[in-house]
Every structure is written in C-alpha cells, then in structure tokens.
PDB file of N, CA and C in Angstrom:
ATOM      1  N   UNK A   1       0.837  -1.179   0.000  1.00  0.00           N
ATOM      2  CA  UNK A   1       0.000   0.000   0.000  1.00  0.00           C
ATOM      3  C   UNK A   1       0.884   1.245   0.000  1.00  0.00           C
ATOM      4  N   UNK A   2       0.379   2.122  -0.827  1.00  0.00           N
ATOM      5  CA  UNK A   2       1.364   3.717  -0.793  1.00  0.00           C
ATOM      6  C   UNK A   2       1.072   4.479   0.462  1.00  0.00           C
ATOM      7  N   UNK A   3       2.733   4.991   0.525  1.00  0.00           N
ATOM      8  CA  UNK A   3       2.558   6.442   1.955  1.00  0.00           C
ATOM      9  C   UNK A   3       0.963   6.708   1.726  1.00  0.00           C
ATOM     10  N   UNK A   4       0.152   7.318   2.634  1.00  0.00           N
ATOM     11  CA  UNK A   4      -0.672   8.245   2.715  1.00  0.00           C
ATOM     12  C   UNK A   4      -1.730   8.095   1.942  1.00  0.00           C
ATOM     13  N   UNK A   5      -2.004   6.334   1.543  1.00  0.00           N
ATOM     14  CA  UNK A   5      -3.222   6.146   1.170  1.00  0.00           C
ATOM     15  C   UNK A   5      -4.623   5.461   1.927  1.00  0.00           C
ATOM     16  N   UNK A   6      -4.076   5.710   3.359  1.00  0.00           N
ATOM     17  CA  UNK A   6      -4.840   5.011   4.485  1.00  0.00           C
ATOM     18  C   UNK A   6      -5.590   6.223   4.961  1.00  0.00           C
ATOM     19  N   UNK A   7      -6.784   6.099   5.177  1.00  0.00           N
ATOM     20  CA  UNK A   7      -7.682   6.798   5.551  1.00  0.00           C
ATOM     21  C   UNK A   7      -7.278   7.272   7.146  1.00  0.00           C
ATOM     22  N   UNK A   8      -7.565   8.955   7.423  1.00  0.00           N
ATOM     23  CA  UNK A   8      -7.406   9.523   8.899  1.00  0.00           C
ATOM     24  C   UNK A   8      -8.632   9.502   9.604  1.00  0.00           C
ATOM     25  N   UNK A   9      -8.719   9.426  10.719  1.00  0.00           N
ATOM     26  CA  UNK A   9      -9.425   9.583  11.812  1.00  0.00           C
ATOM     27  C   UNK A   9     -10.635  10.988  11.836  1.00  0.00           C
ATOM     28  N   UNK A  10     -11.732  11.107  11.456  1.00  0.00           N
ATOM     29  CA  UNK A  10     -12.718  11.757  11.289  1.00  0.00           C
ATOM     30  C   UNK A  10     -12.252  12.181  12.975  1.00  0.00           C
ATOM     31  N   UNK A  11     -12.984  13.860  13.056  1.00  0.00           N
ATOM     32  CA  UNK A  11     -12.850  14.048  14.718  1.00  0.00           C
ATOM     33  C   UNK A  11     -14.016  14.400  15.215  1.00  0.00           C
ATOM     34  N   UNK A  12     -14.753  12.524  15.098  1.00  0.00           N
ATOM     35  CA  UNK A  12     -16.062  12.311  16.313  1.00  0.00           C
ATOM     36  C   UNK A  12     -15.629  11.506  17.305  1.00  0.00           C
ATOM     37  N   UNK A  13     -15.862  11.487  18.825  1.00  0.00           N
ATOM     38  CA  UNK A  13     -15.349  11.320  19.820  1.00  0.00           C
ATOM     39  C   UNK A  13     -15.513   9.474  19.784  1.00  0.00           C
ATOM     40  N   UNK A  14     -14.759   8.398  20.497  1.00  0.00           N
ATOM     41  CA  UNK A  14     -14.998   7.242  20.355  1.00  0.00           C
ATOM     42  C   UNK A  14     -15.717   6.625  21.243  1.00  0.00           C
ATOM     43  N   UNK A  15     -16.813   6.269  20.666  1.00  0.00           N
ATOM     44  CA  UNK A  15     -17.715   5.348  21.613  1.00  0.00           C
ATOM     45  C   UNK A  15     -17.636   3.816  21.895  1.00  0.00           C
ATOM     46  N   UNK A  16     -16.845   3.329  21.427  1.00  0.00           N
ATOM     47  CA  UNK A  16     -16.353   1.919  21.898  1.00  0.00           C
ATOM     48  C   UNK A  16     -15.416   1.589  21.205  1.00  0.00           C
ATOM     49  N   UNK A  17     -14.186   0.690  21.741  1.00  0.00           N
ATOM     50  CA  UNK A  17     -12.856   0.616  21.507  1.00  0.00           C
ATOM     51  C   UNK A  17     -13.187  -1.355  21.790  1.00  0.00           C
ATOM     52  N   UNK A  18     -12.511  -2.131  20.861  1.00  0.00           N
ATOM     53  CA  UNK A  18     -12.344  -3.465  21.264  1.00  0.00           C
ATOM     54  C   UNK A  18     -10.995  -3.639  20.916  1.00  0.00           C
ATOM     55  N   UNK A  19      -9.966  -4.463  21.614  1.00  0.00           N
ATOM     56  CA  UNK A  19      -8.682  -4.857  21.301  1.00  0.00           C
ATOM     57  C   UNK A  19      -8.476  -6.328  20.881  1.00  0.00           C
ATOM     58  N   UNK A  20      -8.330  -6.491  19.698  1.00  0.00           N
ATOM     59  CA  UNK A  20      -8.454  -8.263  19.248  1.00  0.00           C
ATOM     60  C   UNK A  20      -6.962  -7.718  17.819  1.00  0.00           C
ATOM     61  N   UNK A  21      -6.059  -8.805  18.440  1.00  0.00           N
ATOM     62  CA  UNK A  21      -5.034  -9.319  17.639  1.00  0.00           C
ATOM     63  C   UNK A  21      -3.830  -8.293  17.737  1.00  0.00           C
ATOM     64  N   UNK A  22      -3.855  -7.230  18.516  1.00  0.00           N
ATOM     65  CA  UNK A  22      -2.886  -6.012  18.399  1.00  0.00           C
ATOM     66  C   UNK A  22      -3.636  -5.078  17.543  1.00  0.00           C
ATOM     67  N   UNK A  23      -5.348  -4.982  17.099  1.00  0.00           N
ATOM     68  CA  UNK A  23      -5.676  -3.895  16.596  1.00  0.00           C
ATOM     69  C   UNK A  23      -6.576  -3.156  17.285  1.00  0.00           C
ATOM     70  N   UNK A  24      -6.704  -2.017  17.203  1.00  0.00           N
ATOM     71  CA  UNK A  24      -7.894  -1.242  18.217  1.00  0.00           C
ATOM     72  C   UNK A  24      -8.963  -1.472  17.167  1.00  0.00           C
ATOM     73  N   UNK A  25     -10.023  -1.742  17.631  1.00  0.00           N
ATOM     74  CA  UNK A  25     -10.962  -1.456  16.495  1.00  0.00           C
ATOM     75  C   UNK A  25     -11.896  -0.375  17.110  1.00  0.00           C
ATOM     76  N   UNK A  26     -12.479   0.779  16.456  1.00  0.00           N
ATOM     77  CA  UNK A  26     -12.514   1.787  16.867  1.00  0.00           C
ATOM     78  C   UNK A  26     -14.378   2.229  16.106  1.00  0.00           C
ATOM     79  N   UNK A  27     -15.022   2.113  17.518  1.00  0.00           N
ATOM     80  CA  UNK A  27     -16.619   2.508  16.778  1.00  0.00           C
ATOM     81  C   UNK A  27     -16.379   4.396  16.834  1.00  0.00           C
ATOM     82  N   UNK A  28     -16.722   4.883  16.129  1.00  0.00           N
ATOM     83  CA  UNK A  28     -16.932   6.288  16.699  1.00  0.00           C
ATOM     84  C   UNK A  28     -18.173   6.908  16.844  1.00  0.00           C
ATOM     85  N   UNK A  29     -18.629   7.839  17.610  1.00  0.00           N
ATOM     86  CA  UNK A  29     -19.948   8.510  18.094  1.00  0.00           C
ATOM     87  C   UNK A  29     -20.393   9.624  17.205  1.00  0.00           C
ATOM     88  N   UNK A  30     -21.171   9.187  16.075  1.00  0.00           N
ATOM     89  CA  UNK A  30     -21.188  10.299  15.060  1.00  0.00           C
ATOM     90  C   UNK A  30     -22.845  10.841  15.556  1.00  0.00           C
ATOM     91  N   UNK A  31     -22.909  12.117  15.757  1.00  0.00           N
ATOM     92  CA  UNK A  31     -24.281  12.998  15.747  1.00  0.00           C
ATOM     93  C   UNK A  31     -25.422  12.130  15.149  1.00  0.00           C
ATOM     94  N   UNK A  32     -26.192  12.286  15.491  1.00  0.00           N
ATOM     95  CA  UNK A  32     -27.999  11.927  14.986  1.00  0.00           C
ATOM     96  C   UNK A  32     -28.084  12.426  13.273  1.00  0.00           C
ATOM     97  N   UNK A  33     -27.194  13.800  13.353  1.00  0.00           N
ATOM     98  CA  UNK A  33     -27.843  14.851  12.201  1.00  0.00           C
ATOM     99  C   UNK A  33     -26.665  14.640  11.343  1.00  0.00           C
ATOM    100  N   UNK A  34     -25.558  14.133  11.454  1.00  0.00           N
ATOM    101  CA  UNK A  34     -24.387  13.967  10.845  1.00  0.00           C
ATOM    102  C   UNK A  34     -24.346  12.401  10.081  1.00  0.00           C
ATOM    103  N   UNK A  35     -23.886  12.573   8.349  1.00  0.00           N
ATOM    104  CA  UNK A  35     -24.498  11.272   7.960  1.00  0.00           C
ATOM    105  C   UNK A  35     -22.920  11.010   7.677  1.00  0.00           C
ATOM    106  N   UNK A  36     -22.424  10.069   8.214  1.00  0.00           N
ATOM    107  CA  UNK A  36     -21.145   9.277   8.286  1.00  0.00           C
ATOM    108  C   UNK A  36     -20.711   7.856   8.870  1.00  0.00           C
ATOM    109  N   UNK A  37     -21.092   7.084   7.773  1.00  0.00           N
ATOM    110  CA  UNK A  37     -21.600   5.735   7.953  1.00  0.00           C
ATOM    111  C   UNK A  37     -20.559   4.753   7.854  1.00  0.00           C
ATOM    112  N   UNK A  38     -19.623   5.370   7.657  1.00  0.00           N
ATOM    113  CA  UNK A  38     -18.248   4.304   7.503  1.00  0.00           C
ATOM    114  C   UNK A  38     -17.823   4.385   8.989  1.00  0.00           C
ATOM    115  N   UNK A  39     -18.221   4.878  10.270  1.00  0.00           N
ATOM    116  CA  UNK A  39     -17.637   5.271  11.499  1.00  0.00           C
ATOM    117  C   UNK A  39     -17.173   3.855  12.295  1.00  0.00           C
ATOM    118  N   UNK A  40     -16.628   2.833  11.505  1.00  0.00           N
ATOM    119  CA  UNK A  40     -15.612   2.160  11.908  1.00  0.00           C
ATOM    120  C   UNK A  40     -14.411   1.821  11.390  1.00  0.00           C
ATOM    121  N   UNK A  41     -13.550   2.019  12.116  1.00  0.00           N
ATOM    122  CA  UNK A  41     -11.764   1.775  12.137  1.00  0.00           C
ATOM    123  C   UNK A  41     -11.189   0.845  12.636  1.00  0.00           C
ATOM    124  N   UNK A  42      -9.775   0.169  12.308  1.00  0.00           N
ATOM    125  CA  UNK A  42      -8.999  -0.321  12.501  1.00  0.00           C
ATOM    126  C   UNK A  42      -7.645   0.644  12.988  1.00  0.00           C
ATOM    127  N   UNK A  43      -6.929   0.354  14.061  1.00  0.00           N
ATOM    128  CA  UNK A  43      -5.924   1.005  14.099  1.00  0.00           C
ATOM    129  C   UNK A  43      -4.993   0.477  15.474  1.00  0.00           C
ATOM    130  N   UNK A  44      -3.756   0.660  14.483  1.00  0.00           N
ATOM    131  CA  UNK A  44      -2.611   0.330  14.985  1.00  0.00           C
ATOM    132  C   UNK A  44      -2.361   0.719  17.134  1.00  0.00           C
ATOM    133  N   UNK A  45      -1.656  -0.207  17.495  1.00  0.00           N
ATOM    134  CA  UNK A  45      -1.235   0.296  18.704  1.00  0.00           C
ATOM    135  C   UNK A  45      -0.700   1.891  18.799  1.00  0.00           C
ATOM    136  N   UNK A  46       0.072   2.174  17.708  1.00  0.00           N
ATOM    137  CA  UNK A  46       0.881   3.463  17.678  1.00  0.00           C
ATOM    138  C   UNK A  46       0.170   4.167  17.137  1.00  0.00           C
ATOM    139  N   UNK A  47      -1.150   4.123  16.660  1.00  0.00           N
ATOM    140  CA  UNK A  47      -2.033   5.253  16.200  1.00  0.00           C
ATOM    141  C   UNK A  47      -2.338   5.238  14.806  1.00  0.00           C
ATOM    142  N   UNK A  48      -1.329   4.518  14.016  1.00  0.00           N
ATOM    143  CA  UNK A  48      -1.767   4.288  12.549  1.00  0.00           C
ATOM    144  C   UNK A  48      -3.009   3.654  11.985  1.00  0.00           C
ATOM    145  N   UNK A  49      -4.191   4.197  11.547  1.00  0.00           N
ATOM    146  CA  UNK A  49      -4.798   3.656  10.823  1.00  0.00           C
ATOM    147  C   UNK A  49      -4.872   2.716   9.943  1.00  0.00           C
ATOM    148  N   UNK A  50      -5.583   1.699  10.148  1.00  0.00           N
ATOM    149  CA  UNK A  50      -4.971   0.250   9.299  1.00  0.00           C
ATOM    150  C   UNK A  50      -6.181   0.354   7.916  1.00  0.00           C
ATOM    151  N   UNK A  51      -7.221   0.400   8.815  1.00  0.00           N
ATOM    152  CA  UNK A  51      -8.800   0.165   7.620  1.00  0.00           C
ATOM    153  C   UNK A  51      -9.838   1.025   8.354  1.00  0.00           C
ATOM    154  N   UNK A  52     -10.423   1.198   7.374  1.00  0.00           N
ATOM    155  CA  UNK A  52     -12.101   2.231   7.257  1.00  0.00           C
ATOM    156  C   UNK A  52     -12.702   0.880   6.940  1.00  0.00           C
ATOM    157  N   UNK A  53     -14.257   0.097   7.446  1.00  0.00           N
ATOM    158  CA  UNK A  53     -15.222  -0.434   6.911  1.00  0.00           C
ATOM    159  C   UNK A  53     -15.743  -0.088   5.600  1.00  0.00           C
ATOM    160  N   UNK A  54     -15.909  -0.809   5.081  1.00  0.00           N
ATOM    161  CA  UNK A  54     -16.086  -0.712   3.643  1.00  0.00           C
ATOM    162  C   UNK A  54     -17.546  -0.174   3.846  1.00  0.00           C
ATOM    163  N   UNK A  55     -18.569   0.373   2.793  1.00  0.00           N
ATOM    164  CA  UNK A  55     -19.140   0.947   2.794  1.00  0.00           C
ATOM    165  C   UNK A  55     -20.347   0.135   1.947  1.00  0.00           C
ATOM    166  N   UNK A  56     -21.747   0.434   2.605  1.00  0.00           N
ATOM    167  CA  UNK A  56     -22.605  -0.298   1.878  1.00  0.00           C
ATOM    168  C   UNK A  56     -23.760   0.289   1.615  1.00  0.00           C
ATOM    169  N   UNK A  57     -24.260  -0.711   0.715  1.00  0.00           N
ATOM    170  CA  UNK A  57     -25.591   0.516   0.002  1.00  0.00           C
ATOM    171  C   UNK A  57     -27.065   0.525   1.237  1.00  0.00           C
ATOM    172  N   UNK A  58     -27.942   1.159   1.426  1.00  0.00           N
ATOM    173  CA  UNK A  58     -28.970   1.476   2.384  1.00  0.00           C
ATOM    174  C   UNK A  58     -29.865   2.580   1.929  1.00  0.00           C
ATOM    175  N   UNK A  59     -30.948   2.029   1.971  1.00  0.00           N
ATOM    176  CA  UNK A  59     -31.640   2.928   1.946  1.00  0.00           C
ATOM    177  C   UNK A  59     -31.956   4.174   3.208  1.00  0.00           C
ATOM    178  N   UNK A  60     -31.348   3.719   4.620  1.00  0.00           N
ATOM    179  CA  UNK A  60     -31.564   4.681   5.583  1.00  0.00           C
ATOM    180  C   UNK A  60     -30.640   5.796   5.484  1.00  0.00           C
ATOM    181  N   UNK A  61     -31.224   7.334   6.197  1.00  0.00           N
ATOM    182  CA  UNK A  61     -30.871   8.444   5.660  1.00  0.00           C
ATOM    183  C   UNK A  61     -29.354   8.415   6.500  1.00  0.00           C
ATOM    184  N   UNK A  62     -29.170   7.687   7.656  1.00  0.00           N
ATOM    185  CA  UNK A  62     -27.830   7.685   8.234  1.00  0.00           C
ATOM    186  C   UNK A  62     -27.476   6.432   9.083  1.00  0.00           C
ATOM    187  N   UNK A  63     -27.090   5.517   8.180  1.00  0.00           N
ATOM    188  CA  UNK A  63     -26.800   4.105   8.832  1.00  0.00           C
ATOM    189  C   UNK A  63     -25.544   3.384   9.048  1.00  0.00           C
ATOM    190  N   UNK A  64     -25.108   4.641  10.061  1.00  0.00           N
ATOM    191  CA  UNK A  64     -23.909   4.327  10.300  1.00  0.00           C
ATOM    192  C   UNK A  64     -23.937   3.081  11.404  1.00  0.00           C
ATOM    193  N   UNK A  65     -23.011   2.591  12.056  1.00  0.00           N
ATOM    194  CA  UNK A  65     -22.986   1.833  13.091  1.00  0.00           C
ATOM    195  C   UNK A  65     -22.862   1.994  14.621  1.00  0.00           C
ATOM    196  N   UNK A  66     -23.783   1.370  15.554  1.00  0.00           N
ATOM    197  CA  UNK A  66     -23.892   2.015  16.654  1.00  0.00           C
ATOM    198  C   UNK A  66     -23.585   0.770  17.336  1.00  0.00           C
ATOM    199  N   UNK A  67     -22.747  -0.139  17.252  1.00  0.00           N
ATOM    200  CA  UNK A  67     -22.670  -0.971  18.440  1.00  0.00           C
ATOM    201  C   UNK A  67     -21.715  -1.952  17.753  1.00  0.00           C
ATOM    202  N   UNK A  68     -20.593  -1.952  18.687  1.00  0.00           N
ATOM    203  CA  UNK A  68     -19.536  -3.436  18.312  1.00  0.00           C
ATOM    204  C   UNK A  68     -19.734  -4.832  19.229  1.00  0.00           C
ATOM    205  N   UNK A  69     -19.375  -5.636  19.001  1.00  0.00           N
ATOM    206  CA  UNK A  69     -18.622  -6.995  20.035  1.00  0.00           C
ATOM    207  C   UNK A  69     -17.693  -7.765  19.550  1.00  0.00           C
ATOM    208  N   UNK A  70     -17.270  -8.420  20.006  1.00  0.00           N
ATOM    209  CA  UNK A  70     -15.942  -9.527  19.734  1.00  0.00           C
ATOM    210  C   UNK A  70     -16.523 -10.635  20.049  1.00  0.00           C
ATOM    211  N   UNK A  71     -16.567 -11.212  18.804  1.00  0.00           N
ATOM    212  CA  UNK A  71     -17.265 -12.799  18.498  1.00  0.00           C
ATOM    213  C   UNK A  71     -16.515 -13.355  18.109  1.00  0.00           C
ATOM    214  N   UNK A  72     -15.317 -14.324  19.107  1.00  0.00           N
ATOM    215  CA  UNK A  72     -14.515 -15.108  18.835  1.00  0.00           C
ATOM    216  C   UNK A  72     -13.314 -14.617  17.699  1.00  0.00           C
ATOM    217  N   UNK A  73     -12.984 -13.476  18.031  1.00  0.00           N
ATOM    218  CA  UNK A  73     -11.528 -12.890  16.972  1.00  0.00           C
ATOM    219  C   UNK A  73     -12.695 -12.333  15.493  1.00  0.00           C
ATOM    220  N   UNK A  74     -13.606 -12.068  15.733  1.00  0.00           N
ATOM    221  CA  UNK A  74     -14.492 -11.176  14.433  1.00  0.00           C
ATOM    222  C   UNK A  74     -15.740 -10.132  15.002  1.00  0.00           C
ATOM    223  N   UNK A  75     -15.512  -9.326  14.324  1.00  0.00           N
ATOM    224  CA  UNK A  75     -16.241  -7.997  14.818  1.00  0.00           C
ATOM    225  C   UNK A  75     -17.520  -8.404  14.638  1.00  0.00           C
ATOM    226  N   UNK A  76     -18.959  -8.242  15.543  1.00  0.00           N
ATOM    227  CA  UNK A  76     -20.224  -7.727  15.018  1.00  0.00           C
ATOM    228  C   UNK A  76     -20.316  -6.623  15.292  1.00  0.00           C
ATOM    229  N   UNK A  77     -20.696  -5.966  14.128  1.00  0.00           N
ATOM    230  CA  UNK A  77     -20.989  -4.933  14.250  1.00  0.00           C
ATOM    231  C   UNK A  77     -22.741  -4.682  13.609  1.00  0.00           C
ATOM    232  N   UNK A  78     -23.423  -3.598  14.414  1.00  0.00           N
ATOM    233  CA  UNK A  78     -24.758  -3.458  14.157  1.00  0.00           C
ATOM    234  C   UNK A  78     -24.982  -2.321  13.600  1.00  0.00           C
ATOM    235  N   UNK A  79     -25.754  -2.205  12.462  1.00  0.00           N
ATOM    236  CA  UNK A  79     -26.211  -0.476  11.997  1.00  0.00           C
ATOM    237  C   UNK A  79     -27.504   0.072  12.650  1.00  0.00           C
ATOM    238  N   UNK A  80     -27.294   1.183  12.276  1.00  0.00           N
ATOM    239  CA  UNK A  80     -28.744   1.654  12.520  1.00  0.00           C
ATOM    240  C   UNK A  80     -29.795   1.488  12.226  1.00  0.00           C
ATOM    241  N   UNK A  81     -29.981   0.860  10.876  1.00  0.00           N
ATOM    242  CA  UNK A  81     -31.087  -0.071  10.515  1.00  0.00           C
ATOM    243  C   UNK A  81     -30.988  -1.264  10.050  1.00  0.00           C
ATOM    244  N   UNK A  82     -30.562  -1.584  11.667  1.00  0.00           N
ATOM    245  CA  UNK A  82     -30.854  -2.857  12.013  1.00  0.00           C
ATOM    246  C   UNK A  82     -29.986  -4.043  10.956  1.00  0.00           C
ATOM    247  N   UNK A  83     -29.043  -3.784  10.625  1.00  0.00           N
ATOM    248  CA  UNK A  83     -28.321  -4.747  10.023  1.00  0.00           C
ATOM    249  C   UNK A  83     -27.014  -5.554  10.856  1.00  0.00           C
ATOM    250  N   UNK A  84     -26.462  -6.446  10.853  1.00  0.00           N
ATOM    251  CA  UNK A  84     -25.368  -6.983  11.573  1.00  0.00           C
ATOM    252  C   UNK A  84     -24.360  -7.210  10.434  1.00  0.00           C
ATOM    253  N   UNK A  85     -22.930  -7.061  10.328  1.00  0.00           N
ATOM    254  CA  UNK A  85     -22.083  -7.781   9.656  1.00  0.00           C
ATOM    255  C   UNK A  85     -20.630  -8.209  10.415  1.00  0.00           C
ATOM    256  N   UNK A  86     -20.414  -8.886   9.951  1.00  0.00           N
ATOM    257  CA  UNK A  86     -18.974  -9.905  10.599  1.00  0.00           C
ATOM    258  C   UNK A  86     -17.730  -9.054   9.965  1.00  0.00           C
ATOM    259  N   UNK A  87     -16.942  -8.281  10.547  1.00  0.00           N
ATOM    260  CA  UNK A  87     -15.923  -7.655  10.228  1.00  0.00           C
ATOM    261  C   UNK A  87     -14.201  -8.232  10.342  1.00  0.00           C
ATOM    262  N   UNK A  88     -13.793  -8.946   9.524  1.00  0.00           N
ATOM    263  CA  UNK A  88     -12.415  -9.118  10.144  1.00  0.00           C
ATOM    264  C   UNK A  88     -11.800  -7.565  10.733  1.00  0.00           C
ATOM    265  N   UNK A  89     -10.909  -8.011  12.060  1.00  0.00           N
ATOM    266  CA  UNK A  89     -10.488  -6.994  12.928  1.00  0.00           C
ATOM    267  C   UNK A  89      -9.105  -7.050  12.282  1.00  0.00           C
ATOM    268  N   UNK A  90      -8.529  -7.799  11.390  1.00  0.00           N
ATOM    269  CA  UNK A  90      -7.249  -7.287  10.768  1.00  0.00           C
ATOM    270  C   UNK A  90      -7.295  -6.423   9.466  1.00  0.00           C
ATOM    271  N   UNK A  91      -8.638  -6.719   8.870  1.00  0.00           N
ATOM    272  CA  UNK A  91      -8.378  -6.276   7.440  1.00  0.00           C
ATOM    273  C   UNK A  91      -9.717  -5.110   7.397  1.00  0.00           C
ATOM    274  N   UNK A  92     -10.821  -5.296   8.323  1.00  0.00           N
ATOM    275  CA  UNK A  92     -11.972  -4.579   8.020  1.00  0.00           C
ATOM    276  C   UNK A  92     -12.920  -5.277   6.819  1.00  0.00           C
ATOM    277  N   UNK A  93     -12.359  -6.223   6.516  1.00  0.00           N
ATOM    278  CA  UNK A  93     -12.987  -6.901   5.444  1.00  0.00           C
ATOM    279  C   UNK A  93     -14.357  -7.778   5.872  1.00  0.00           C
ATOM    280  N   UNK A  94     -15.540  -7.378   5.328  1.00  0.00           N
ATOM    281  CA  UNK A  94     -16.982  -7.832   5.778  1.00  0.00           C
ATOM    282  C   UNK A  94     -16.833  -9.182   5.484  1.00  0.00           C
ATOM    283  N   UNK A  95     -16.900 -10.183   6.435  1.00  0.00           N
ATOM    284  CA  UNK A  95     -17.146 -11.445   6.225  1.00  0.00           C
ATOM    285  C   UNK A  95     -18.498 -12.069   5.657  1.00  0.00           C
ATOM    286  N   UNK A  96     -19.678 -11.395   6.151  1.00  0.00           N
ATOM    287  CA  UNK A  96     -21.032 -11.631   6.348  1.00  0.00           C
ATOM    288  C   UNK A  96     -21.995 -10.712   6.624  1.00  0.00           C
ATOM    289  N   UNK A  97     -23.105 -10.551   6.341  1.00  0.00           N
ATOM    290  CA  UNK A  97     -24.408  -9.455   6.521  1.00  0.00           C
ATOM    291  C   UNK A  97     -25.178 -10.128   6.908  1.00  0.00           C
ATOM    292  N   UNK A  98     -26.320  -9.971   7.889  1.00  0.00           N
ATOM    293  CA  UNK A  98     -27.653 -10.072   8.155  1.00  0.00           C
ATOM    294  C   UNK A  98     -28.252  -9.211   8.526  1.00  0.00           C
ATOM    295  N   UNK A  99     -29.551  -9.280   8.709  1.00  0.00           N
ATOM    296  CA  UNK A  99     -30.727  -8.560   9.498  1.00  0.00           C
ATOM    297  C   UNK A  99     -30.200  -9.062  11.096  1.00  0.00           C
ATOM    298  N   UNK A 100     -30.331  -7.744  11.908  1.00  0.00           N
ATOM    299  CA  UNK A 100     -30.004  -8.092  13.582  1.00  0.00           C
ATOM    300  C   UNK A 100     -31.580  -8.656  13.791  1.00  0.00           C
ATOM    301  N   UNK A 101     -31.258  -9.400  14.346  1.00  0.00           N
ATOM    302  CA  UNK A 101     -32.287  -9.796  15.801  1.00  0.00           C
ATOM    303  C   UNK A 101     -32.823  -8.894  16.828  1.00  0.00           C
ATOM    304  N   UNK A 102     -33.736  -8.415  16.945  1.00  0.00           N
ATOM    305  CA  UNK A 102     -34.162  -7.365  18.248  1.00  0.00           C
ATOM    306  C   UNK A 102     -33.469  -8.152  19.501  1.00  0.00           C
TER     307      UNK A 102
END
C-alpha cells in the first residue's frame, strides 16, 4: 500500500474501543444529524490507521454503526437499521451481513 493512502481519523469522539489481535478497532460517536456511515476503524497500537469499513448501500438516511462486540476474533458490528455484519479486525474486510435480531 502507498505512503498516505490510508484513511485519517474523522474528529467524532470514540464510543467503543475493542482490542483483538494487536488492533484497536474503533466505533466512533457520530451525531444523529451527521451522515457518516463508515464510522468504523482499525488502528494500529501506535495510532496508525490500518482500515475504514467498507461501505454499503442502504436505503436509511444515516446508517452508520452504533454498536460493536468480539465474536470469537471477528467484529459484530450493528447499523442503525438494524443490520449486523462480521468484520475481520485485521483487514476490516466484511465477512457476512444479516438482518439483527431485536
């Protein structure tokens, strides 16, 4: 990968941090009114940004993600409408999608 083609750190405050493999994985707390739906990261112990979540199509007006866990060395992560996907925590790479479960 080239110098300075890794995505920086948007400055919304972090609402949940999980540590799996030596990576932070990093939810961030984006506004109600603010539409920024990629608001998960990967990043280095030393602060380097590894990966941005890839980005997916939705019809909701801001479906970013509001909730992580660590499911055996793979991210769930939940959107705002109501979707779940399986995130590798090294690469950010979506393993899997579903509809969440209430």
């Amino acid at each position: 990968m080239e110098q300075g083609s890794l995505p920086t750190l948007p400055a919304y405050p972090i609402k949940e941090r999980l540590e799996i493999d030596g990576v932070n994985v990093l939810l961030l707390n984006v506004p109600p009114d603010q539409a920024y739906p990629q608001n998960l990261f990967g990043v280095s112990e030393k602060g380097d940004v590894l990966w941005q979540v890839e980005p997916r199509p939705s019809s909701a007006p801001n479906p970013r993600y509001t909730s992580i866990r660590d499911e055996v060395g793979v991210i769930v992560a939940r959107t705002e409408d109501k979707l779940q996907r399986k995130v590798d925590p090294k690469t950010g790479k979506v393993l899997a999608e579903e509809q969440a479960a209430d």
